[in-house]
Protein backbone atom coordinates (compact mmCIF):
# COMPACT_ATOMS: atom_id res chain seq x y z
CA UNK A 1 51.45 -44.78 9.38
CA UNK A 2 49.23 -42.00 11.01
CA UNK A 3 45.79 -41.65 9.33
CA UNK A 4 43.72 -38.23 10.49
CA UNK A 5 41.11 -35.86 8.93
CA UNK A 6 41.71 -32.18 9.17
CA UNK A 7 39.13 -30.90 12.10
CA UNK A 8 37.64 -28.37 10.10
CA UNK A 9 37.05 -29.65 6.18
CA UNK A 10 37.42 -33.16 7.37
CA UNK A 11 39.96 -34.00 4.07
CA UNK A 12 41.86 -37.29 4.69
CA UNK A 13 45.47 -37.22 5.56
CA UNK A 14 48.48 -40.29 5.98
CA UNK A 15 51.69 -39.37 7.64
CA UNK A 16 54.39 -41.41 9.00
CA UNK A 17 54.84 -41.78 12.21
CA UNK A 18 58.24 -39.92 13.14
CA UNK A 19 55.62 -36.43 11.81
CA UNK A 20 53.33 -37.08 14.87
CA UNK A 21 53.39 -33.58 16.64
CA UNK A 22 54.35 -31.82 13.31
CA UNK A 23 52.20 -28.86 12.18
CA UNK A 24 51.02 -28.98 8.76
CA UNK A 25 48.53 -27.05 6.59
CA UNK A 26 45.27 -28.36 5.13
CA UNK A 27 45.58 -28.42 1.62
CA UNK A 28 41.52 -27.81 1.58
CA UNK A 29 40.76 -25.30 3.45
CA UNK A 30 44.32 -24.31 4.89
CA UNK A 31 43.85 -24.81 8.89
CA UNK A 32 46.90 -25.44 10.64
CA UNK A 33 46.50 -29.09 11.68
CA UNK A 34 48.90 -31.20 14.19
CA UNK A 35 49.42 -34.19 13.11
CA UNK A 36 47.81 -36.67 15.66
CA UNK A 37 50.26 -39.64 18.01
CA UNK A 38 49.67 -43.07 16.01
CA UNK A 39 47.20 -45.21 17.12
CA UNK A 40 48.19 -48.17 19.50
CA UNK A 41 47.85 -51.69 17.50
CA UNK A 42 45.02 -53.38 18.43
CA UNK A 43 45.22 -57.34 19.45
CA UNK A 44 41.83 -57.90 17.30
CA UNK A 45 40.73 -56.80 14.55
CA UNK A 46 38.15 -57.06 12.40
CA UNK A 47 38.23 -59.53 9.08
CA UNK A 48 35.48 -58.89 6.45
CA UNK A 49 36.80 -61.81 5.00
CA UNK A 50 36.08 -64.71 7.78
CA UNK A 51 32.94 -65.91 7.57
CA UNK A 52 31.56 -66.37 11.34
CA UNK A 53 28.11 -67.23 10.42
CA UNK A 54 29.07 -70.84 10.56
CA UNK A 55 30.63 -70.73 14.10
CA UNK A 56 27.42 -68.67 15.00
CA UNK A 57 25.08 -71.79 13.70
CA UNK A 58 27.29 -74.59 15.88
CA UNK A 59 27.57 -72.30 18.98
CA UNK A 60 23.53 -71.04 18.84
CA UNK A 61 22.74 -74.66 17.07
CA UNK A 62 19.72 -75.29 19.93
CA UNK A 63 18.37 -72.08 19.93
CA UNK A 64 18.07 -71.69 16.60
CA UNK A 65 16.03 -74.72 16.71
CA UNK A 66 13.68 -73.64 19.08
CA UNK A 67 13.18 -70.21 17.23
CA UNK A 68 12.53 -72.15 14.10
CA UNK A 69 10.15 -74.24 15.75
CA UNK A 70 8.30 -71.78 17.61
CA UNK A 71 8.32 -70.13 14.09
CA UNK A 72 6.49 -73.34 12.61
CA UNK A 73 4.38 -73.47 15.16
CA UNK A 74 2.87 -69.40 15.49
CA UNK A 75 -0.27 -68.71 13.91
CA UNK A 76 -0.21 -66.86 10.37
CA UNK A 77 -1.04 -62.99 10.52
CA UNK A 78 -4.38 -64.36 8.13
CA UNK A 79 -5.81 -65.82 11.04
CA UNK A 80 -5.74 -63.67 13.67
């Protein structure tokens, strides 16, 4: 499935892909779009559902420390 905007309103279009190359009008603002080659799949993409924050905390695990600890140990904004 081909997903494009129309260049001039920007109103969403989905088209299948055999249509790529087709002409078609806007049904906004009637400019005489062509419809756009599909996109190449991508190898990654990315999941809003897969939490990373824990492979972020094992792989950053010492220098998190060390920012927390330098956090600890920095002198309030009250006594400067």
């Amino acid at each position: 499935m081909i997903t494009f905007d129309c260049p001039k309103c920007g109103r969403g279009y989905k088209a299948p892909d055999e249509h790529a190359g087709k002409e078609v009008l806007c049904k906004e603002c009637k400019h005489l779009i062509t419809i756009p080659p599909p996109q190449a799949k991508s190898e990654t993409r990315f999941d809003s559902d897969y939490d990373t924050s824990g492979m972020f905390m094992t792989k950053n695990h010492d220098l998190l420390q060390a920012l927390l600890k330098h956090e600890r140990e920095a002198p309030s904004i009250e006594t400067l």
